[in-house]
N, C-alpha and C. Protein backbone atom coordinates (compact mmCIF):
# COMPACT_ATOMS: atom_id res chain seq x y z
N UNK A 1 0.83 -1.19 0.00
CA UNK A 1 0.00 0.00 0.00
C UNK A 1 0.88 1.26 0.00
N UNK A 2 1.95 0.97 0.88
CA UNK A 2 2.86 2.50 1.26
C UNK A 2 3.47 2.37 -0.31
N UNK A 3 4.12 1.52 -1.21
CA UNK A 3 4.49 1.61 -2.65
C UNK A 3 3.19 2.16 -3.20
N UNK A 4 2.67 2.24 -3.72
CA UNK A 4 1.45 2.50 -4.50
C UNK A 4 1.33 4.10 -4.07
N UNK A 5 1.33 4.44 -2.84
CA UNK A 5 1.26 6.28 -2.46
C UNK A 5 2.51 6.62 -3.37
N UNK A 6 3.58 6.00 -2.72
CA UNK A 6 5.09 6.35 -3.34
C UNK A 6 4.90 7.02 -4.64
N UNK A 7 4.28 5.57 -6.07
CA UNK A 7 4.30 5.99 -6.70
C UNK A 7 3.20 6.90 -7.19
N UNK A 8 2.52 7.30 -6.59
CA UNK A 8 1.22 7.68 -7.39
C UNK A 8 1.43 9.83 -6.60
N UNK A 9 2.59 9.55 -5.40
CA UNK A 9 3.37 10.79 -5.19
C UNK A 9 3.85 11.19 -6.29
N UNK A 10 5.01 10.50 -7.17
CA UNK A 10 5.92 10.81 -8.01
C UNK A 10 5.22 11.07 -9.23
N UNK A 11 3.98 10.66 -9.54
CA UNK A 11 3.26 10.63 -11.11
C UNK A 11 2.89 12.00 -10.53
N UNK A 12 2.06 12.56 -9.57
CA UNK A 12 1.66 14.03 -9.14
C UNK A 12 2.84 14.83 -9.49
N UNK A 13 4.07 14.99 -8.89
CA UNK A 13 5.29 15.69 -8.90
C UNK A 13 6.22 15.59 -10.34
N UNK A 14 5.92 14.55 -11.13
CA UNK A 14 6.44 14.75 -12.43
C UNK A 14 5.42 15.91 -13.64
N UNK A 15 5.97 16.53 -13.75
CA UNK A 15 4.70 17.88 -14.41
C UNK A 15 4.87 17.60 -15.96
N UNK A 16 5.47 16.92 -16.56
CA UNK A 16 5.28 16.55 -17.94
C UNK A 16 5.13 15.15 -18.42
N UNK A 17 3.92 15.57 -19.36
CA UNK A 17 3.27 14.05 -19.87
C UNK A 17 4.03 12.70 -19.89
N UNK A 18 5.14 13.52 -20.67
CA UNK A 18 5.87 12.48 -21.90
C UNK A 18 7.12 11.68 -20.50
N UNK A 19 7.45 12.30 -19.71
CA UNK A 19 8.13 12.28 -18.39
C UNK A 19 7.08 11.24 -17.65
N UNK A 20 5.74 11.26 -17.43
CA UNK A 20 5.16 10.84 -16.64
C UNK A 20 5.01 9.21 -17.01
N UNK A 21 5.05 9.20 -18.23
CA UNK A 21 4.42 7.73 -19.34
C UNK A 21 5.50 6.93 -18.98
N UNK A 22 6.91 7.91 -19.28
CA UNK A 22 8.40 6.93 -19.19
C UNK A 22 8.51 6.07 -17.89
N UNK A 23 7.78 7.07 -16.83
CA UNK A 23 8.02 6.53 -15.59
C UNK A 23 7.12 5.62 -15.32
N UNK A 24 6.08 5.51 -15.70
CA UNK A 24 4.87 4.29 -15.75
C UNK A 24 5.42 3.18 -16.32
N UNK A 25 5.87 3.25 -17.76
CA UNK A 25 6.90 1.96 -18.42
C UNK A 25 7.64 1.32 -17.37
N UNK A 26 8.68 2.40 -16.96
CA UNK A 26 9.88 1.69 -16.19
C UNK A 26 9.36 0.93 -14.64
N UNK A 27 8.42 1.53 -14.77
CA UNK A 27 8.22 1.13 -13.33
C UNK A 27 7.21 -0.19 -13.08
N UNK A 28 6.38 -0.37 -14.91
CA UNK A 28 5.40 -1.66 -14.85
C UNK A 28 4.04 -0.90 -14.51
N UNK A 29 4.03 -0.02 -13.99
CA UNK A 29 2.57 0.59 -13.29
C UNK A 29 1.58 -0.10 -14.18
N UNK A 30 1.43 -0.20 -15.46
CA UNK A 30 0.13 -1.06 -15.96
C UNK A 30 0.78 -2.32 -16.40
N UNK A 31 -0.46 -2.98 -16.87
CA UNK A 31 -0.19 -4.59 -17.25
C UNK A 31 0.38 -4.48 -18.32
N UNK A 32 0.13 -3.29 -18.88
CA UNK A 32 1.15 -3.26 -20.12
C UNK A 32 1.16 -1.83 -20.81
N UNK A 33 2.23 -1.58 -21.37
CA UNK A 33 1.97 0.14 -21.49
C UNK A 33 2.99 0.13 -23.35
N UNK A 34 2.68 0.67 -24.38
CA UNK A 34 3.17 0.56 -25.74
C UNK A 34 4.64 2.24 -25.59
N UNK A 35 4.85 2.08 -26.80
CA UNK A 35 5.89 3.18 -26.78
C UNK A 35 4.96 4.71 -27.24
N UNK A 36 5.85 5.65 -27.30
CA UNK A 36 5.39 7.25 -27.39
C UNK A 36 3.81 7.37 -26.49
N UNK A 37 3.47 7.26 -25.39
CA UNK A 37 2.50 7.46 -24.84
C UNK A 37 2.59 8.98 -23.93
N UNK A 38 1.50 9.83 -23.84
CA UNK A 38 1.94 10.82 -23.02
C UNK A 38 0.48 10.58 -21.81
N UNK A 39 0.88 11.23 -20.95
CA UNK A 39 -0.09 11.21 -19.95
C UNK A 39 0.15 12.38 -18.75
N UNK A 40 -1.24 13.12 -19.52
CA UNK A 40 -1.12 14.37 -18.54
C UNK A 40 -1.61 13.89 -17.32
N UNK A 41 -2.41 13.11 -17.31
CA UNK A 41 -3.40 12.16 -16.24
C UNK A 41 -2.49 11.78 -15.25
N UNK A 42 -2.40 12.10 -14.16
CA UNK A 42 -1.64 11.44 -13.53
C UNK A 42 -2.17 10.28 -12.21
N UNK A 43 -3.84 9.68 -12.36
CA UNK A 43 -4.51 9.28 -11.34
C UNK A 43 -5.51 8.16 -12.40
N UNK A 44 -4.98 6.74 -12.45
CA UNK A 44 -5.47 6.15 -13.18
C UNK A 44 -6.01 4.74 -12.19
N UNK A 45 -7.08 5.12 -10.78
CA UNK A 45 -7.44 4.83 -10.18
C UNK A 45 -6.85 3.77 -9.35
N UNK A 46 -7.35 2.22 -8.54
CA UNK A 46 -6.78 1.73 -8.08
C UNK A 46 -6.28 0.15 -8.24
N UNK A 47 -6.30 0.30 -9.57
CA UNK A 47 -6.43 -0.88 -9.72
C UNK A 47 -5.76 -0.56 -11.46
N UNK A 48 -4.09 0.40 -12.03
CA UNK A 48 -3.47 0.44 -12.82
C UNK A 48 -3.09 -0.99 -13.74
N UNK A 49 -2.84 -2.28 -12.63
CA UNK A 49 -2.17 -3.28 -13.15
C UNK A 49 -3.59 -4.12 -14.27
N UNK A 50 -5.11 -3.42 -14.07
CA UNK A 50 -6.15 -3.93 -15.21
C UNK A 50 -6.11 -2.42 -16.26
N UNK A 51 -5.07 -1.72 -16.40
CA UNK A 51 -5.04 -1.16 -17.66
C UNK A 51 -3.92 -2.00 -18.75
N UNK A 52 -4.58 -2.03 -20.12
CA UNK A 52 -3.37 -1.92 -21.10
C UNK A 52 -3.28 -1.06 -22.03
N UNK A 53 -2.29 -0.10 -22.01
CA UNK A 53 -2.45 0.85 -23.23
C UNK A 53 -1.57 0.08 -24.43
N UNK A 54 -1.66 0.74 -25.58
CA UNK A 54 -1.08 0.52 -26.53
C UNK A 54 0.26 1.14 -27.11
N UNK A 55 0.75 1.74 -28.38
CA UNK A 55 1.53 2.53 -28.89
C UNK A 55 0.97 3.99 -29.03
N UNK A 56 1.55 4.83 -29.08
CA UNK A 56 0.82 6.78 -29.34
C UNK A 56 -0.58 6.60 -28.59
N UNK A 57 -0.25 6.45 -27.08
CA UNK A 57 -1.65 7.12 -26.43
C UNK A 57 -2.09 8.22 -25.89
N UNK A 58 -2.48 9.20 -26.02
CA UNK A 58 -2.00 10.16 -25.13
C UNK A 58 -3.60 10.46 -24.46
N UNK A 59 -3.25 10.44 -23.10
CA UNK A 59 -4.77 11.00 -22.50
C UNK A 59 -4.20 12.38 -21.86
N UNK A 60 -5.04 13.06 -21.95
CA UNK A 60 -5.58 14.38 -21.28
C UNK A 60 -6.19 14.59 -19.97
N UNK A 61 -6.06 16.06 -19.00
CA UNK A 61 -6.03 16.07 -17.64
C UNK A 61 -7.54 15.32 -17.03
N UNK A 62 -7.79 14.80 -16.26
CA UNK A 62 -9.26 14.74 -15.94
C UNK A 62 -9.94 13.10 -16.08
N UNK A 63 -8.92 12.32 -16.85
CA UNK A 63 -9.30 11.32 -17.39
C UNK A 63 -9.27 10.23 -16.36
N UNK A 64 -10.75 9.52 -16.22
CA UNK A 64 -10.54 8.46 -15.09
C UNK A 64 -11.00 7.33 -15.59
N UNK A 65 -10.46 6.00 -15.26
CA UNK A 65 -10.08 4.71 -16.06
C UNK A 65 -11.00 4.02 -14.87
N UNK A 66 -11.99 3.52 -15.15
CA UNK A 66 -12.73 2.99 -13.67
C UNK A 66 -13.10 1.41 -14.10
N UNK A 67 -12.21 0.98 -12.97
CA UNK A 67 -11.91 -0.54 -13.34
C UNK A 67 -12.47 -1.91 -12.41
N UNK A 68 -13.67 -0.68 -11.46
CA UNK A 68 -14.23 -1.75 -10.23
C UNK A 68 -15.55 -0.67 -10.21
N UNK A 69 -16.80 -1.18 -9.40
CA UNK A 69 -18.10 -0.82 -8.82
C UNK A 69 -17.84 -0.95 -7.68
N UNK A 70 -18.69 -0.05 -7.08
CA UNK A 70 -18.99 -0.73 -5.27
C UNK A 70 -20.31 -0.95 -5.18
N UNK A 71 -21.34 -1.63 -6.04
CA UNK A 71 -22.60 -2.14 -5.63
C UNK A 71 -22.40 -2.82 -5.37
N UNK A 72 -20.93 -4.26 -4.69
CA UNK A 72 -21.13 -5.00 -3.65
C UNK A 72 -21.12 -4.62 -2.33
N UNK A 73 -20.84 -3.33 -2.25
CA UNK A 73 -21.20 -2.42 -0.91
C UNK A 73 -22.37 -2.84 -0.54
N UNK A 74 -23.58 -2.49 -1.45
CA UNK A 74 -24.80 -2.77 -1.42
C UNK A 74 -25.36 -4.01 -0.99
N UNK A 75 -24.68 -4.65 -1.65
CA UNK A 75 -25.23 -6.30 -1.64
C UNK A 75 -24.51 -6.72 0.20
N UNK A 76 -23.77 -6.31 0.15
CA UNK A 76 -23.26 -6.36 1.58
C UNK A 76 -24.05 -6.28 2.45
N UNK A 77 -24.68 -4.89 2.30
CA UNK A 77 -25.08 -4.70 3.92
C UNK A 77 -26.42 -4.89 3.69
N UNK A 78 -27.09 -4.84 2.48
CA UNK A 78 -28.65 -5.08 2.22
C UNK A 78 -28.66 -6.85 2.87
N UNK A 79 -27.87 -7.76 2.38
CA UNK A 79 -28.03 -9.05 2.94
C UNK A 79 -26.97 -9.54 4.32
N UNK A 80 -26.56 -8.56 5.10
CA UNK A 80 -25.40 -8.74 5.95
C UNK A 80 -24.18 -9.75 5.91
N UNK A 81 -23.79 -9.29 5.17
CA UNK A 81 -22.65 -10.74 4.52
C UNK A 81 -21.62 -9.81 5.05
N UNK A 82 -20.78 -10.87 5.45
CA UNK A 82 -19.19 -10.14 6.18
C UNK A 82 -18.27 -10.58 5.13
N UNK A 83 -17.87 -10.45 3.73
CA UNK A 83 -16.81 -10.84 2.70
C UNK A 83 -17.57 -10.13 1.58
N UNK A 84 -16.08 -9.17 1.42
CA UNK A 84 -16.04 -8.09 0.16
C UNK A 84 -16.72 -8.69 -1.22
N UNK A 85 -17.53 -7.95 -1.82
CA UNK A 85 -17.91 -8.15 -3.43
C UNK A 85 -17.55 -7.09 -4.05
N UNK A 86 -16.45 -7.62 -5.28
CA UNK A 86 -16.18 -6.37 -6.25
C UNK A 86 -16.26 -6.83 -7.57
N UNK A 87 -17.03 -6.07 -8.10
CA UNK A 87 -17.11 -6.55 -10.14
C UNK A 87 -16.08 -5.70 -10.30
N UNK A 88 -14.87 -6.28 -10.98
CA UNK A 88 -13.79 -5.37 -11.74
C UNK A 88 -13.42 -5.75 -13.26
N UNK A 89 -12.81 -5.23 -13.14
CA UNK A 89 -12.47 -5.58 -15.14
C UNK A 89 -11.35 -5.01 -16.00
N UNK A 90 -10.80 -5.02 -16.71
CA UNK A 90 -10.01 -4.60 -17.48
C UNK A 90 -10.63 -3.59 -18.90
N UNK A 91 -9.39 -2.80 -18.90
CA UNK A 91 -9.91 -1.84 -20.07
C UNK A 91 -8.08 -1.72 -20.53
N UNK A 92 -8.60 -1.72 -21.90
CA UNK A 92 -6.96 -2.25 -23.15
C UNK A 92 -8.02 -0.73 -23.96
N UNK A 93 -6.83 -0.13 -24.19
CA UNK A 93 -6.68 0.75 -25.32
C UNK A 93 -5.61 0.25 -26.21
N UNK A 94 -6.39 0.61 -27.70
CA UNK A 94 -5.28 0.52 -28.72
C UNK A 94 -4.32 1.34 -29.32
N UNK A 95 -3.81 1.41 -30.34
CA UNK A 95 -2.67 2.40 -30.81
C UNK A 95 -3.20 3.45 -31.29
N UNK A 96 -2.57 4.77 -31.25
CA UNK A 96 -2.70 5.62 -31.77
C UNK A 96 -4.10 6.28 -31.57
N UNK A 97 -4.55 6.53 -30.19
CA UNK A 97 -5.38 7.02 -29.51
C UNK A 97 -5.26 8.30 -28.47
N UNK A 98 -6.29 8.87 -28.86
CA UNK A 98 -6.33 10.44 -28.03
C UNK A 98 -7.60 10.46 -26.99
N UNK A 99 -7.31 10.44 -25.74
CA UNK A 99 -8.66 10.14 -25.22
C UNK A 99 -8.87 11.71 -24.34
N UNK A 100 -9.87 12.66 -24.47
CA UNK A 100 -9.96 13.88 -24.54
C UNK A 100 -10.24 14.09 -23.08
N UNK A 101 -9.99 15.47 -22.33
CA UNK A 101 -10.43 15.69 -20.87
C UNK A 101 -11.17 15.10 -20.49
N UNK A 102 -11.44 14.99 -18.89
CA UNK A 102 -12.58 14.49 -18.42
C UNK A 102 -13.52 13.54 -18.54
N UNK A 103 -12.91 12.77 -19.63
CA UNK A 103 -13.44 11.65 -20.32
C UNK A 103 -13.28 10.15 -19.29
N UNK A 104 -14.51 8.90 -19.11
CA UNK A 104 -14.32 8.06 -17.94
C UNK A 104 -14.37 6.96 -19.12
N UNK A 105 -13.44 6.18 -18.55
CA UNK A 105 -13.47 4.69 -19.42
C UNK A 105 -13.74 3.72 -18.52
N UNK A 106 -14.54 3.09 -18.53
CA UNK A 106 -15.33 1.80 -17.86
C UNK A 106 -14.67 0.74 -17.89
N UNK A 107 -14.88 -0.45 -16.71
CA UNK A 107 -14.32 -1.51 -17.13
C UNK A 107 -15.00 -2.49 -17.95
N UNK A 108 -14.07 -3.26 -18.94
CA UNK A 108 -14.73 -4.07 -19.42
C UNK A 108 -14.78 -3.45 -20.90
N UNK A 109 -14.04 -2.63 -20.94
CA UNK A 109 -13.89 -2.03 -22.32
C UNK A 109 -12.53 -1.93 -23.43
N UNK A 110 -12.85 -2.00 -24.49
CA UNK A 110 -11.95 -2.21 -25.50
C UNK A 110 -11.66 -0.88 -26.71
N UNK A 111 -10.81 -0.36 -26.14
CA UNK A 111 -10.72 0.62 -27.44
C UNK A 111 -9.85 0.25 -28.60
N UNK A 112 -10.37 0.59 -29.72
CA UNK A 112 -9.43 -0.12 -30.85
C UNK A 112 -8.34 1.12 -31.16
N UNK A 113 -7.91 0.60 -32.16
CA UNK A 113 -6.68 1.81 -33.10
C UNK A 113 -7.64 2.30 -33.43
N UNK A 114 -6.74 3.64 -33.79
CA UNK A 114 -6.64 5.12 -34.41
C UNK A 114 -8.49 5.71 -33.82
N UNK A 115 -8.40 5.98 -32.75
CA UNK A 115 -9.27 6.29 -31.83
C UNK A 115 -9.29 7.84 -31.47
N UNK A 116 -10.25 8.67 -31.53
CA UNK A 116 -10.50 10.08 -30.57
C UNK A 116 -11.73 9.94 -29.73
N UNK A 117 -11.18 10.16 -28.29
CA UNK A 117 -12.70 9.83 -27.48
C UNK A 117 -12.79 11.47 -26.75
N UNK A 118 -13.81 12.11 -27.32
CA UNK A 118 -13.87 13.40 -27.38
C UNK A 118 -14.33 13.51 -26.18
N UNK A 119 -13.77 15.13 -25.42
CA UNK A 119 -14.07 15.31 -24.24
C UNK A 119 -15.03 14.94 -23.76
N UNK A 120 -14.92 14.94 -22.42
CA UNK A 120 -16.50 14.56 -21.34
C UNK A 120 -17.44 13.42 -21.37
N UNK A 121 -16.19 12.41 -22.63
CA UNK A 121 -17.51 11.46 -22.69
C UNK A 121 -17.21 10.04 -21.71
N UNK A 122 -18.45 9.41 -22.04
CA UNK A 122 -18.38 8.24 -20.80
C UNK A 122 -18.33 7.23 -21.61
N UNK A 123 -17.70 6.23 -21.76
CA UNK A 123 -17.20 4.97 -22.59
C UNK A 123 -17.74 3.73 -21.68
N UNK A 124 -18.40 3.61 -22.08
CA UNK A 124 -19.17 1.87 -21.64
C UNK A 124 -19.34 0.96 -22.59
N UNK A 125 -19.01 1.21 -23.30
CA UNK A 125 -18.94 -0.13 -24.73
C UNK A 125 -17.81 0.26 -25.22
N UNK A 126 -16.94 -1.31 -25.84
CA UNK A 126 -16.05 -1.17 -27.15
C UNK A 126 -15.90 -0.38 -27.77
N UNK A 127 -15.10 0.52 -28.09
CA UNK A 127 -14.71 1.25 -29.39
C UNK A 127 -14.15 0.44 -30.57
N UNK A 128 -15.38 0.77 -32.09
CA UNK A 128 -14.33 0.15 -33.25
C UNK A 128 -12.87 0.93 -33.04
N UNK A 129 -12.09 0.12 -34.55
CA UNK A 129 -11.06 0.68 -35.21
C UNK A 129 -11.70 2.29 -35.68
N UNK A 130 -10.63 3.43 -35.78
CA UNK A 130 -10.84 4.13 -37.00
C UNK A 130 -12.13 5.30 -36.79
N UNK A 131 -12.57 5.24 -35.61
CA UNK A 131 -13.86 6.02 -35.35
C UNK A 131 -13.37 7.16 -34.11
N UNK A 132 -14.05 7.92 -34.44
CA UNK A 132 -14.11 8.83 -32.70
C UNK A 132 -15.82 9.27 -32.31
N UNK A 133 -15.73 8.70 -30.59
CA UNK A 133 -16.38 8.63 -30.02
C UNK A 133 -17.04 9.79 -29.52
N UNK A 134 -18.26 10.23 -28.73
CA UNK A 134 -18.52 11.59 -27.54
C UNK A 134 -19.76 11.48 -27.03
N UNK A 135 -20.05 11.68 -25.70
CA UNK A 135 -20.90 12.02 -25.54
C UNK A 135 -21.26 11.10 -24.63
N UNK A 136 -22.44 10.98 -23.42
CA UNK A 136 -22.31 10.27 -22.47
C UNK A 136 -24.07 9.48 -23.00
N UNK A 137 -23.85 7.92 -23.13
CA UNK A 137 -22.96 7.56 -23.17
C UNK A 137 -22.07 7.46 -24.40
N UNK A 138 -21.00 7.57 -24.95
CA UNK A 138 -19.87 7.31 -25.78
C UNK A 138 -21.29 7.01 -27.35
N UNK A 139 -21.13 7.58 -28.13
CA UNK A 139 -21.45 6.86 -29.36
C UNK A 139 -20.55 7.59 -30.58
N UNK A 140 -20.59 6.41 -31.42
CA UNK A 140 -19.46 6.78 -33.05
C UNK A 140 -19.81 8.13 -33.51
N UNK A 141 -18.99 9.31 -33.69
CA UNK A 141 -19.61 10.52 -34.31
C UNK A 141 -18.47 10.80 -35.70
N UNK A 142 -18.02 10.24 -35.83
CA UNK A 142 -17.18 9.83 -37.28
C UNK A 142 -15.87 9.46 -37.47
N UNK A 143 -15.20 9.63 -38.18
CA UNK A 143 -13.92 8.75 -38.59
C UNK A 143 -12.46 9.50 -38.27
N UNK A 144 -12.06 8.42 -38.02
CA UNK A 144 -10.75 9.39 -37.79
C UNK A 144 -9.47 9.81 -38.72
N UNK A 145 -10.51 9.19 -39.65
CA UNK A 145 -9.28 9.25 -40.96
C UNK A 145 -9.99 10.93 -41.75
N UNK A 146 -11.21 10.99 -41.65
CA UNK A 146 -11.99 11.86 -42.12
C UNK A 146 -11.05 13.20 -40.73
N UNK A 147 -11.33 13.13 -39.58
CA UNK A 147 -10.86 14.03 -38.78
C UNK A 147 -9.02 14.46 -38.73
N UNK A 148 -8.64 13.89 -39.33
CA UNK A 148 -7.10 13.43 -39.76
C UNK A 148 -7.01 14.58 -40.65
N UNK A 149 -7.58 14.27 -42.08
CA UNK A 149 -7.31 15.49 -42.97
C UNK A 149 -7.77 16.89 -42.57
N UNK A 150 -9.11 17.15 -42.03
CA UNK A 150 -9.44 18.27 -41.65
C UNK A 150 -7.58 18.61 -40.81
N UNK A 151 -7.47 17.63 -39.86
CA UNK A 151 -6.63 18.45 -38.66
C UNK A 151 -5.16 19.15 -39.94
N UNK A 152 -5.10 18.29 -40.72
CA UNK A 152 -4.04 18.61 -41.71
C UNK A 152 -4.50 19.69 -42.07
N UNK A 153 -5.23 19.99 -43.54
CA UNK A 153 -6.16 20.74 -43.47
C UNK A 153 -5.70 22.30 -42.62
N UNK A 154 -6.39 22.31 -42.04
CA UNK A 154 -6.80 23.34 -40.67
C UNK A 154 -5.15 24.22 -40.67
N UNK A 155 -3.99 23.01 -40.24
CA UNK A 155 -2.79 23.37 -39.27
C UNK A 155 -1.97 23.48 -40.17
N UNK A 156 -1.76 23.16 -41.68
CA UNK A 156 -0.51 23.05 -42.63
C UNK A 156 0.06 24.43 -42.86
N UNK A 157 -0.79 25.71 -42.53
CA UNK A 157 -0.73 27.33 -42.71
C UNK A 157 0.17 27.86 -41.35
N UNK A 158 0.25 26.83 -40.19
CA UNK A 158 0.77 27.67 -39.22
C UNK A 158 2.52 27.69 -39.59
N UNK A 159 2.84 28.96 -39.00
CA UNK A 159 4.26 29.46 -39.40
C UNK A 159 5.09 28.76 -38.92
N UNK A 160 5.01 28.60 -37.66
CA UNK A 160 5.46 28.03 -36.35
C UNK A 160 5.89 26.70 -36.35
N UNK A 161 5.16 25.91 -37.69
CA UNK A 161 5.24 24.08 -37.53
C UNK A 161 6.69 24.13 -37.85
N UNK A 162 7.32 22.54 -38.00
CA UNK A 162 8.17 22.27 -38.34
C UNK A 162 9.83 23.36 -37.18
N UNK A 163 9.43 24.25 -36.69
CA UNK A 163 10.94 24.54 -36.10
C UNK A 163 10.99 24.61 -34.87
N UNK A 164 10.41 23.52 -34.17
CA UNK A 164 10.94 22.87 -33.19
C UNK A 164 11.28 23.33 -31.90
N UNK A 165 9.71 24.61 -31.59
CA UNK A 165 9.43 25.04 -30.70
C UNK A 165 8.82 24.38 -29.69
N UNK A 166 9.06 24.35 -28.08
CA UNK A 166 8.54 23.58 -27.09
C UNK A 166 7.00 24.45 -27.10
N UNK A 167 6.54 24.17 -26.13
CA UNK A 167 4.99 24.74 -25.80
C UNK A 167 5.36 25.51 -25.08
N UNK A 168 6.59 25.72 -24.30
CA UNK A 168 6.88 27.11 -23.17
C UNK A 168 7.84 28.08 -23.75
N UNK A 169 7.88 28.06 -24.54
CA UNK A 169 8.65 29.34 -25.62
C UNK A 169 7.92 30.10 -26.03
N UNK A 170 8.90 31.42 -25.54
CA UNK A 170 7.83 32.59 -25.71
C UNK A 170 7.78 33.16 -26.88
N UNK A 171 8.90 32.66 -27.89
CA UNK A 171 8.90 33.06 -29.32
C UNK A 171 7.57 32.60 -30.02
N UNK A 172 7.33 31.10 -29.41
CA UNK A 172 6.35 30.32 -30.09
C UNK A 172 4.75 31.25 -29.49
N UNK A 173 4.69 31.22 -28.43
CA UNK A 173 3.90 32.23 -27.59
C UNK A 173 3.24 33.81 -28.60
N UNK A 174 4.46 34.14 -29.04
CA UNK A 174 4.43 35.69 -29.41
C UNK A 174 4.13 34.97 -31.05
N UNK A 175 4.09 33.97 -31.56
CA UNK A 175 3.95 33.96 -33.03
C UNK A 175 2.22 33.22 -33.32
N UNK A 176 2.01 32.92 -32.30
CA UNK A 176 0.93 32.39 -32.01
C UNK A 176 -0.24 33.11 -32.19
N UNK A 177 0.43 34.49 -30.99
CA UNK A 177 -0.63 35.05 -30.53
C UNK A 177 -0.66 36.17 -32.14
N UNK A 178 0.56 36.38 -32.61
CA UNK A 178 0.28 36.88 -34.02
C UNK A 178 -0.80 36.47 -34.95
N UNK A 179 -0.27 35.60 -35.01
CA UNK A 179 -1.47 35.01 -36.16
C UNK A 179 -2.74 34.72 -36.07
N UNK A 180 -3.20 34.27 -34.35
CA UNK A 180 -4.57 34.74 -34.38
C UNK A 180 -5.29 35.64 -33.80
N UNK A 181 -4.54 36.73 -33.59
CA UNK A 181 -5.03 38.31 -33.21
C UNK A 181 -4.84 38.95 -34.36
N UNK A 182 -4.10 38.95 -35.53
CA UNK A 182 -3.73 40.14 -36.48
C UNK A 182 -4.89 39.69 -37.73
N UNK A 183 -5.18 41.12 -37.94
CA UNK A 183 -6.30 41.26 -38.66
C UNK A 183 -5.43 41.09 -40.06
């Protein structure tokens, strides 16, 4: 128990994603974890060793992975039984998935490749391949190959791509704020 604070101290105190994922790898924290994963998330409930992520996952702040119920609470004391009941389960994400703020993934769930599970939503069923999800609960709102080009699309005009500015550079900051303030 005192390991588990330890680490779940150090995932709080590491302040970058890509920092936070490495340390989840090295350390085993899930049943299985793929390469380039970022994780702003740093609270992936109590029961990490029923996650599996895949390759390119990246979740966002807010995101909770819920991998047990307590309606054997219920069943407990409604029939006075002295021995714990817990439904738990596993939840496997696949490659190349973006799972958006505040978003809850259930146990017992399967997300496939090339996945967007758009903010705030609640995931209680499978995700196909190739789709992105929203909305509580979770249903298909289109493709991610279709949302792919838009994002191309959209971002191929910014000045800024390609030279290999961090997100805390104030050059990047000041060119930013150029282009979408100047008339």
């Amino acid at each position: 128990m005192f390991r588990r604070y330890l680490q779940l101290l150090r995932l709080i105190l590491l302040r970058d994603g890509s920092k936070r994922a490495k340390y989840c790898k090295k350390t085993g924290y899930f049943h299985a974890q793929g390469e380039g994963c970022y994780f702003q998330n740093f609270n992936f409930g109590v029961e990490p060793h029923l996650i599996s992520f895949g390759n390119n996952v990246k979740v966002a702040s807010g995101v909770r992975f819920i991998n047990h119920d307590i309606f054997g609470d219920v069943i407990l004391y409604k029939n006075n039984m002295n021995y714990p009941i817990r439904r738990v389960g596993k939840i496997t994400i696949g490659n190349n998935v973006l799972i958006g703020s505040n978003s809850m993934i259930m146990y017992d769930v399967t997300v496939g490749n090339n996945v967007i599970i758009a903010s705030g939503s609640c995931v209680t069923k499978d995700v196909p391949d190739n789709t992105i999800v929203g909305g509580v609960p979770a249903r298909v709102l289109g493709s991610f190959e279709d949302y792919e080009k838009k994002f191309m699309e959209k971002t191929k005009d910014y000045p800024w791509l390609g030279k290999g500015y961090s997100i805390y550079d104030k050059d990047l900051a000041k060119q930013q704020e150029q282009y979408f303030w100047t008339d």
